[in-house]
Protein backbone atom coordinates (compact mmCIF):
# COMPACT_ATOMS: atom_id res chain seq x y z
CA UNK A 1 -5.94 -4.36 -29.01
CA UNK A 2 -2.84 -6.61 -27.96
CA UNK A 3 -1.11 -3.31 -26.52
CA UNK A 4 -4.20 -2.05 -24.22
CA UNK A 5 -4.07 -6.05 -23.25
CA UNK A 6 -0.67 -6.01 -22.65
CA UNK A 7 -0.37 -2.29 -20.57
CA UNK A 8 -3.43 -3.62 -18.46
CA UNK A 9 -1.34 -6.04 -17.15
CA UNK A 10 1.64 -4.68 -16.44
CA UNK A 11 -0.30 -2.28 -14.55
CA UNK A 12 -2.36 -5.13 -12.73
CA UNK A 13 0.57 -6.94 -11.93
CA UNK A 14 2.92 -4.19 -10.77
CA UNK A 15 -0.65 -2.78 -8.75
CA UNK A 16 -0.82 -6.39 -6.81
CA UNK A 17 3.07 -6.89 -6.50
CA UNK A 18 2.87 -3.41 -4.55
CA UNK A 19 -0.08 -4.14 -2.54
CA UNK A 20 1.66 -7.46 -1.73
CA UNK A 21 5.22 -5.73 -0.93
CA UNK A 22 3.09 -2.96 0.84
CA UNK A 23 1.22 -5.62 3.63
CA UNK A 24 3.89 -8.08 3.75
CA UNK A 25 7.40 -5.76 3.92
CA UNK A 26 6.20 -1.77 4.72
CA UNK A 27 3.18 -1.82 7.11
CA UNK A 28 5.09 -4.33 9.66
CA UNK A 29 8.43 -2.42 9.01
CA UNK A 30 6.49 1.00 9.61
CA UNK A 31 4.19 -0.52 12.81
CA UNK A 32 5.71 -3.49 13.92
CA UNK A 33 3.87 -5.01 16.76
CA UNK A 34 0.27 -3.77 16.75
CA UNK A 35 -0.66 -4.77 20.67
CA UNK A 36 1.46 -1.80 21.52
CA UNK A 37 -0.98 0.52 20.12
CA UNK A 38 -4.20 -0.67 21.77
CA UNK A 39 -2.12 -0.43 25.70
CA UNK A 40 -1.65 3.05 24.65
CA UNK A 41 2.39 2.73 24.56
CA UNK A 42 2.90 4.24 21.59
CA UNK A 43 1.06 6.83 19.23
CA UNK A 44 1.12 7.13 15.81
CA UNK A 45 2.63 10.24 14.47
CA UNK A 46 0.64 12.66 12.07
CA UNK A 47 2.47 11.21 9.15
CA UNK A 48 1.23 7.81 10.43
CA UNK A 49 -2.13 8.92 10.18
CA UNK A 50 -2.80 9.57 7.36
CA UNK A 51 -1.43 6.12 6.25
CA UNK A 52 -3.07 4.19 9.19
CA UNK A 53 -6.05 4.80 11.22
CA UNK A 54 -7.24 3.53 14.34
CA UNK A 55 -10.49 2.34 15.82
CA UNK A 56 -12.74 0.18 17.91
CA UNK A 57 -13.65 -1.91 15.08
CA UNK A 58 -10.10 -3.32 14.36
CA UNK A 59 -9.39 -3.38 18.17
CA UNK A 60 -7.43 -0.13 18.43
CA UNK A 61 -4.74 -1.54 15.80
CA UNK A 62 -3.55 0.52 12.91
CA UNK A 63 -5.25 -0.50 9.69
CA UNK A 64 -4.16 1.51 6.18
CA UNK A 65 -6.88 4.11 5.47
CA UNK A 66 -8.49 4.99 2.26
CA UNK A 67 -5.73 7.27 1.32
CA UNK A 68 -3.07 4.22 1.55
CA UNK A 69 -4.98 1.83 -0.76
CA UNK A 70 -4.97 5.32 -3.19
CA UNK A 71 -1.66 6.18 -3.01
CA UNK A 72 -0.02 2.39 -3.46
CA UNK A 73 -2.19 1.61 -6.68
CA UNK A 74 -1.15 5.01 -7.94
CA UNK A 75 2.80 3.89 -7.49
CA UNK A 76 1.73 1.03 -8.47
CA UNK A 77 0.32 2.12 -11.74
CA UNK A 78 3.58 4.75 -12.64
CA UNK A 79 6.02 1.87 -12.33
CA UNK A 80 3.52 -0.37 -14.59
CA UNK A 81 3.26 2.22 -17.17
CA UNK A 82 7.21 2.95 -16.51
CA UNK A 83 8.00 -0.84 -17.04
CA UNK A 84 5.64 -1.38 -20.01
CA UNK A 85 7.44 1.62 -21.63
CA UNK A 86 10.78 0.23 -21.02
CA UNK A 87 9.79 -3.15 -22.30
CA UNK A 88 7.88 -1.87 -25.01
CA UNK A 89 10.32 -0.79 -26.70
């Protein structure tokens, strides 16, 4: 029982530590200054969009899709499960 404990949260904490590094560090690295893409100055490429979308209900700035939240908690739970097995040990 102490193990599951213990694995659930190293994965919780490496999960929020990415989501954190992911909002704070990579999305304004990536986009930088969001008013550029509701003038129409710059596009977002087709890489881009699957990471961010765009629409009338954020203002025309890129907000992470569906497929962003996915793909960070799934890094997020390898290096969890990665660090629990190193520490484990």
């Amino acid at each position: 029982m102490k193990k599951i404990f213990v694995f659930l949260v190293f994965l919780t904490t490496s999960i929020l530590t990415l989501f954190v590094i992911n909002y704070l560090i990579i999305t304004p690295v990536i986009i930088g200054n969001k008013c550029e893409y509701d003038i129409g100055q710059n596009e977002l490429t087709k890489l881009d969009e699957l990471f961010f979308e765009i629409s009338s209900n954020t203002g025309y700035h890129p907000e992470p899709t569906t497929l962003n939240f996915i793909f960070t908690a799934t890094i997020g739970c390898i290096i969890g499960s990665i660090l629990y097995k190193i520490i484990s040990r």
